[in-house]
N, C-alpha and C. Protein backbone atom coordinates (compact mmCIF):
# COMPACT_ATOMS: atom_id res chain seq x y z
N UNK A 1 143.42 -0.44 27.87
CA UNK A 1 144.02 0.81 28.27
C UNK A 1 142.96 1.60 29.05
N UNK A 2 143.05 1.98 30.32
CA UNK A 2 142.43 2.95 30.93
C UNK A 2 142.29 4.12 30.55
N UNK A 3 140.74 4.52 30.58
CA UNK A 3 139.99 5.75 30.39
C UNK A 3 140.92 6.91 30.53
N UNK A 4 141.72 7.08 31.19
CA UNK A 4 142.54 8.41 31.58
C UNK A 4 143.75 8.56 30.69
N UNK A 5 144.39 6.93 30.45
CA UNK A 5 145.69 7.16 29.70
C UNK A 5 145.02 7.54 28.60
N UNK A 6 144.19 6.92 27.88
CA UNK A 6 144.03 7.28 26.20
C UNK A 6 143.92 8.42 26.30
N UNK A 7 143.19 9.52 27.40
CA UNK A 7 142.73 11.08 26.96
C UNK A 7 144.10 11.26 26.83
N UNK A 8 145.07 10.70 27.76
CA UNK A 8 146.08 10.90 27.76
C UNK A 8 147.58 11.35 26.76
N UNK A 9 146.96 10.03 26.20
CA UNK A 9 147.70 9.64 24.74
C UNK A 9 146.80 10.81 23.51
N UNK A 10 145.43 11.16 23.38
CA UNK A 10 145.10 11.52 22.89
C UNK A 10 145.82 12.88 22.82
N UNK A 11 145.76 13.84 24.27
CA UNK A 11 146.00 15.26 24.33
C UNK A 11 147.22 15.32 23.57
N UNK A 12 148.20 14.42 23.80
CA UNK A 12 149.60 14.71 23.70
C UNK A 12 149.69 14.50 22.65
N UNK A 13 148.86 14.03 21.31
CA UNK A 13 149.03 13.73 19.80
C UNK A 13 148.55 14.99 19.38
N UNK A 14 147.35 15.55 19.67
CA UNK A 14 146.88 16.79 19.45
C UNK A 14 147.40 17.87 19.83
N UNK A 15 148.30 17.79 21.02
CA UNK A 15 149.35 18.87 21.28
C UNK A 15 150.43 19.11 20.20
N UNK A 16 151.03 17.62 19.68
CA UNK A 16 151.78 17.56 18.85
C UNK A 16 151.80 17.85 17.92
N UNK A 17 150.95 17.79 16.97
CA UNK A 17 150.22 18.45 16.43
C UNK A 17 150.31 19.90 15.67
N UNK A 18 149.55 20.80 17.13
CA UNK A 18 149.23 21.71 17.07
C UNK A 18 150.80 22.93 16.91
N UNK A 19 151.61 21.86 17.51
CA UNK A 19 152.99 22.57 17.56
C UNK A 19 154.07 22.63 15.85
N UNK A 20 153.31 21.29 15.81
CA UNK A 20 154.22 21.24 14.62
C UNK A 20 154.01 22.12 13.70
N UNK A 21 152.00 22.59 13.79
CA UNK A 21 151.67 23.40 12.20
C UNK A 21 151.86 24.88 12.90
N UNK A 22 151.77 24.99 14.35
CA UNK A 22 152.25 26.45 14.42
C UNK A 22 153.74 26.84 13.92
N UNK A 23 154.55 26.05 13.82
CA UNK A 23 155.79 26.22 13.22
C UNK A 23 155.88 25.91 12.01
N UNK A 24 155.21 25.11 11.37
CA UNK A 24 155.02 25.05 9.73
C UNK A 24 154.57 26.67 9.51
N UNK A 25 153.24 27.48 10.15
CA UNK A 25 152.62 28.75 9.87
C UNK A 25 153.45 29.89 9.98
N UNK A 26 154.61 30.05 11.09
CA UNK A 26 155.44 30.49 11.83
C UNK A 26 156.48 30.76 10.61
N UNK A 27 157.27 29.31 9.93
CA UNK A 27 157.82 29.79 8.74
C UNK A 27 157.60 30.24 7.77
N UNK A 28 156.11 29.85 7.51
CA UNK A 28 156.29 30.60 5.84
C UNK A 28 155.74 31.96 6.05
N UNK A 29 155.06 32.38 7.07
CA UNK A 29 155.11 33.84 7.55
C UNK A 29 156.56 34.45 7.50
N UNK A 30 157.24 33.98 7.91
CA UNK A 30 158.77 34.48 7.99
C UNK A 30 159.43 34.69 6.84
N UNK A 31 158.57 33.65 5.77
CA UNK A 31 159.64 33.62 4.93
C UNK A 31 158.60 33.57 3.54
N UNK A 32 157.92 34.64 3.58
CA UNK A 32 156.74 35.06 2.71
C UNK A 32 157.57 36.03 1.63
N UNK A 33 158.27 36.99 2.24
CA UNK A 33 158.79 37.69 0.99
C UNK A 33 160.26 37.37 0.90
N UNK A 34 160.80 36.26 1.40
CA UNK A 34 162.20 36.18 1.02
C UNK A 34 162.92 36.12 -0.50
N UNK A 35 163.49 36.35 -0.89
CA UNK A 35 163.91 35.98 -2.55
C UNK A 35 165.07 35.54 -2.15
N UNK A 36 165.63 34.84 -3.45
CA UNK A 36 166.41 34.17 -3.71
C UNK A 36 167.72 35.37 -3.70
N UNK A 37 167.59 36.60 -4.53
CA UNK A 37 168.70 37.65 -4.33
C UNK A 37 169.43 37.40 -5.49
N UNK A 38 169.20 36.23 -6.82
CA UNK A 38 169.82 36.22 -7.54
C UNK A 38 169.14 36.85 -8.97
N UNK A 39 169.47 37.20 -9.54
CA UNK A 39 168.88 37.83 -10.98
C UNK A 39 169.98 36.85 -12.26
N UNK A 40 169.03 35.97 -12.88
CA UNK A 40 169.53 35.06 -14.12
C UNK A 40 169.37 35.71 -15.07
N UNK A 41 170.69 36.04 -16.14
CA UNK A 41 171.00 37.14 -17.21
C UNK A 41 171.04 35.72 -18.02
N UNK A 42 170.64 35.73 -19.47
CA UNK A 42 170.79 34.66 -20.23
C UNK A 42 171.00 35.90 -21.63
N UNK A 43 172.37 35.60 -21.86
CA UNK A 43 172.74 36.57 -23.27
C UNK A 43 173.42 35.83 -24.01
N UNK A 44 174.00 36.69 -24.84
CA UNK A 44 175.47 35.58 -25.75
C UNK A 44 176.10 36.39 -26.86
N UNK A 45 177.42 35.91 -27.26
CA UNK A 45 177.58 36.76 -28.28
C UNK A 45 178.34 35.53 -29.31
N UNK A 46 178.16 35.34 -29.97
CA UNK A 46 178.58 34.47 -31.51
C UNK A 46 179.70 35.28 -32.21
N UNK A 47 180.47 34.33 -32.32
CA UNK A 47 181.90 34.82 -33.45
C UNK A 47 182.04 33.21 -33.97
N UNK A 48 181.97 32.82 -35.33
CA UNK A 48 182.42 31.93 -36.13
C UNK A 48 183.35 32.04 -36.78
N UNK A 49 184.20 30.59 -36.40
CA UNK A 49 185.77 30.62 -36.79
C UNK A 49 186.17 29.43 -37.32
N UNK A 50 187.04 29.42 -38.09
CA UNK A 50 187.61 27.90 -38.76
C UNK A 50 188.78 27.60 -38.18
N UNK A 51 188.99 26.63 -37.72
CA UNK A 51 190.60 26.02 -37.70
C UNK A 51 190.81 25.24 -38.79
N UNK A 52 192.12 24.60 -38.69
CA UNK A 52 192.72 23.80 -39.09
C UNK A 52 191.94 22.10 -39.11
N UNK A 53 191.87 22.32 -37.89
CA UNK A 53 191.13 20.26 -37.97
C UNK A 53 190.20 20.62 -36.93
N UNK A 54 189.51 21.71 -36.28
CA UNK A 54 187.86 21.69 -35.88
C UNK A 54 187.26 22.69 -36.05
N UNK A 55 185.96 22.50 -36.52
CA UNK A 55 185.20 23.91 -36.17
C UNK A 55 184.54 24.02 -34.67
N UNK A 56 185.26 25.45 -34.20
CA UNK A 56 185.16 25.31 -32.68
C UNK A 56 184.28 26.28 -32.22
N UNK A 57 183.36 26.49 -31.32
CA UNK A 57 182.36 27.29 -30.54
C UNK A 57 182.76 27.74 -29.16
N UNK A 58 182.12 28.53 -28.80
CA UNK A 58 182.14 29.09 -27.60
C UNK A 58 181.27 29.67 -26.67
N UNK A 59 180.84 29.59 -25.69
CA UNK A 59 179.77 29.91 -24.85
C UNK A 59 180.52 30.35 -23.37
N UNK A 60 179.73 31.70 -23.49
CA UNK A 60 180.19 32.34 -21.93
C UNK A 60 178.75 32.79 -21.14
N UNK A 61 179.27 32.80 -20.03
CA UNK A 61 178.42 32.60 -18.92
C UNK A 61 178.67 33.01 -17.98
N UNK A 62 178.29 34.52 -17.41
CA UNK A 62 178.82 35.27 -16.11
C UNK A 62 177.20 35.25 -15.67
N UNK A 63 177.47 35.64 -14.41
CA UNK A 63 176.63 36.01 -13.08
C UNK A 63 176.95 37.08 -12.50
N UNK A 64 175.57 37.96 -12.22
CA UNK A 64 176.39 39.10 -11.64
C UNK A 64 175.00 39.50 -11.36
N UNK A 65 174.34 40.55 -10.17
CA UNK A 65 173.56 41.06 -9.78
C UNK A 65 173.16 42.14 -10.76
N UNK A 66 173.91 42.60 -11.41
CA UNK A 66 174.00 44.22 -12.23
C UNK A 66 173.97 43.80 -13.82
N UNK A 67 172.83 43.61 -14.65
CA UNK A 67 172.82 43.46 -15.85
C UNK A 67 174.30 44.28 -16.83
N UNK A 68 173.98 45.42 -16.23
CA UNK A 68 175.27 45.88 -16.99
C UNK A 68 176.60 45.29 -16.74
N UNK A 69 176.67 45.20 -15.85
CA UNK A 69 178.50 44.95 -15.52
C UNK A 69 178.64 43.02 -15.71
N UNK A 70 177.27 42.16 -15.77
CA UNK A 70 177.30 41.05 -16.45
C UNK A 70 177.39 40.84 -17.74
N UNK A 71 176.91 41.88 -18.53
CA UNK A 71 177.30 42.33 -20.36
C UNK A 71 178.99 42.79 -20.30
N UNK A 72 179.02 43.41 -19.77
CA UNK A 72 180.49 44.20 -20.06
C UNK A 72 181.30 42.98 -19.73
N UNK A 73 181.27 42.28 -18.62
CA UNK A 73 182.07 41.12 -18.47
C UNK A 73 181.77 40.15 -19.91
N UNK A 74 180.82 39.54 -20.18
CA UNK A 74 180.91 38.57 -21.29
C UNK A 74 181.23 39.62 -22.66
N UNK A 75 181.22 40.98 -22.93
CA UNK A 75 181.76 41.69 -24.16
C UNK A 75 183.54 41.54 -24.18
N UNK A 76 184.24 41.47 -22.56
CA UNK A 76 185.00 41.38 -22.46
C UNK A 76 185.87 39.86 -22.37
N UNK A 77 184.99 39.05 -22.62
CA UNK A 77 185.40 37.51 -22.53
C UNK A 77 185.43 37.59 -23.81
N UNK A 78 184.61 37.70 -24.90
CA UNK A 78 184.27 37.64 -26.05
C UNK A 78 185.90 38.52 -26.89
N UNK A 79 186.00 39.79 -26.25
CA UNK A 79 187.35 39.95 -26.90
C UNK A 79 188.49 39.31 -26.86
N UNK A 80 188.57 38.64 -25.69
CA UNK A 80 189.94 37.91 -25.23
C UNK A 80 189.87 36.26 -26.64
């Protein structure tokens, strides 16, 4: 391979390179303070009950941005 192509071949790997990690740097600058936007509530409320032929359980599980109005929803599953 001639003296000129390899610089050749060389520049253009090192160009390549240089592009790819300015855009690797580029994103996580961008995306340094992003959050997720979700808030995970982990609560519960227990009521034990007998049937006839099982003993049966229950588990509820809402999502909601607003701690409160994610309680009031599972206080209100829990009554039903």
């Amino acid at each position: 391979m001639p003296e000129i192509d390899r610089k050749i071949v060389v520049a253009v790997i090192i160009s390549a390179a240089f592009i790819v990690c300015t855009l690797l740097v580029t994103n996580a600058f961008r995306n340094r303070n992003r959050t997720n936007d979700i808030i995970s509530v982990t609560g519960g409320t227990k009521q034990d009950f007998v049937s006839d032929l099982i003993d049966w359980s229950v588990d509820f599980t809402r999502r909601d941005k607003n701690l409160q109005t994610a309680f009031a929803a599972i206080r209100k599953d829990a009554a039903q």
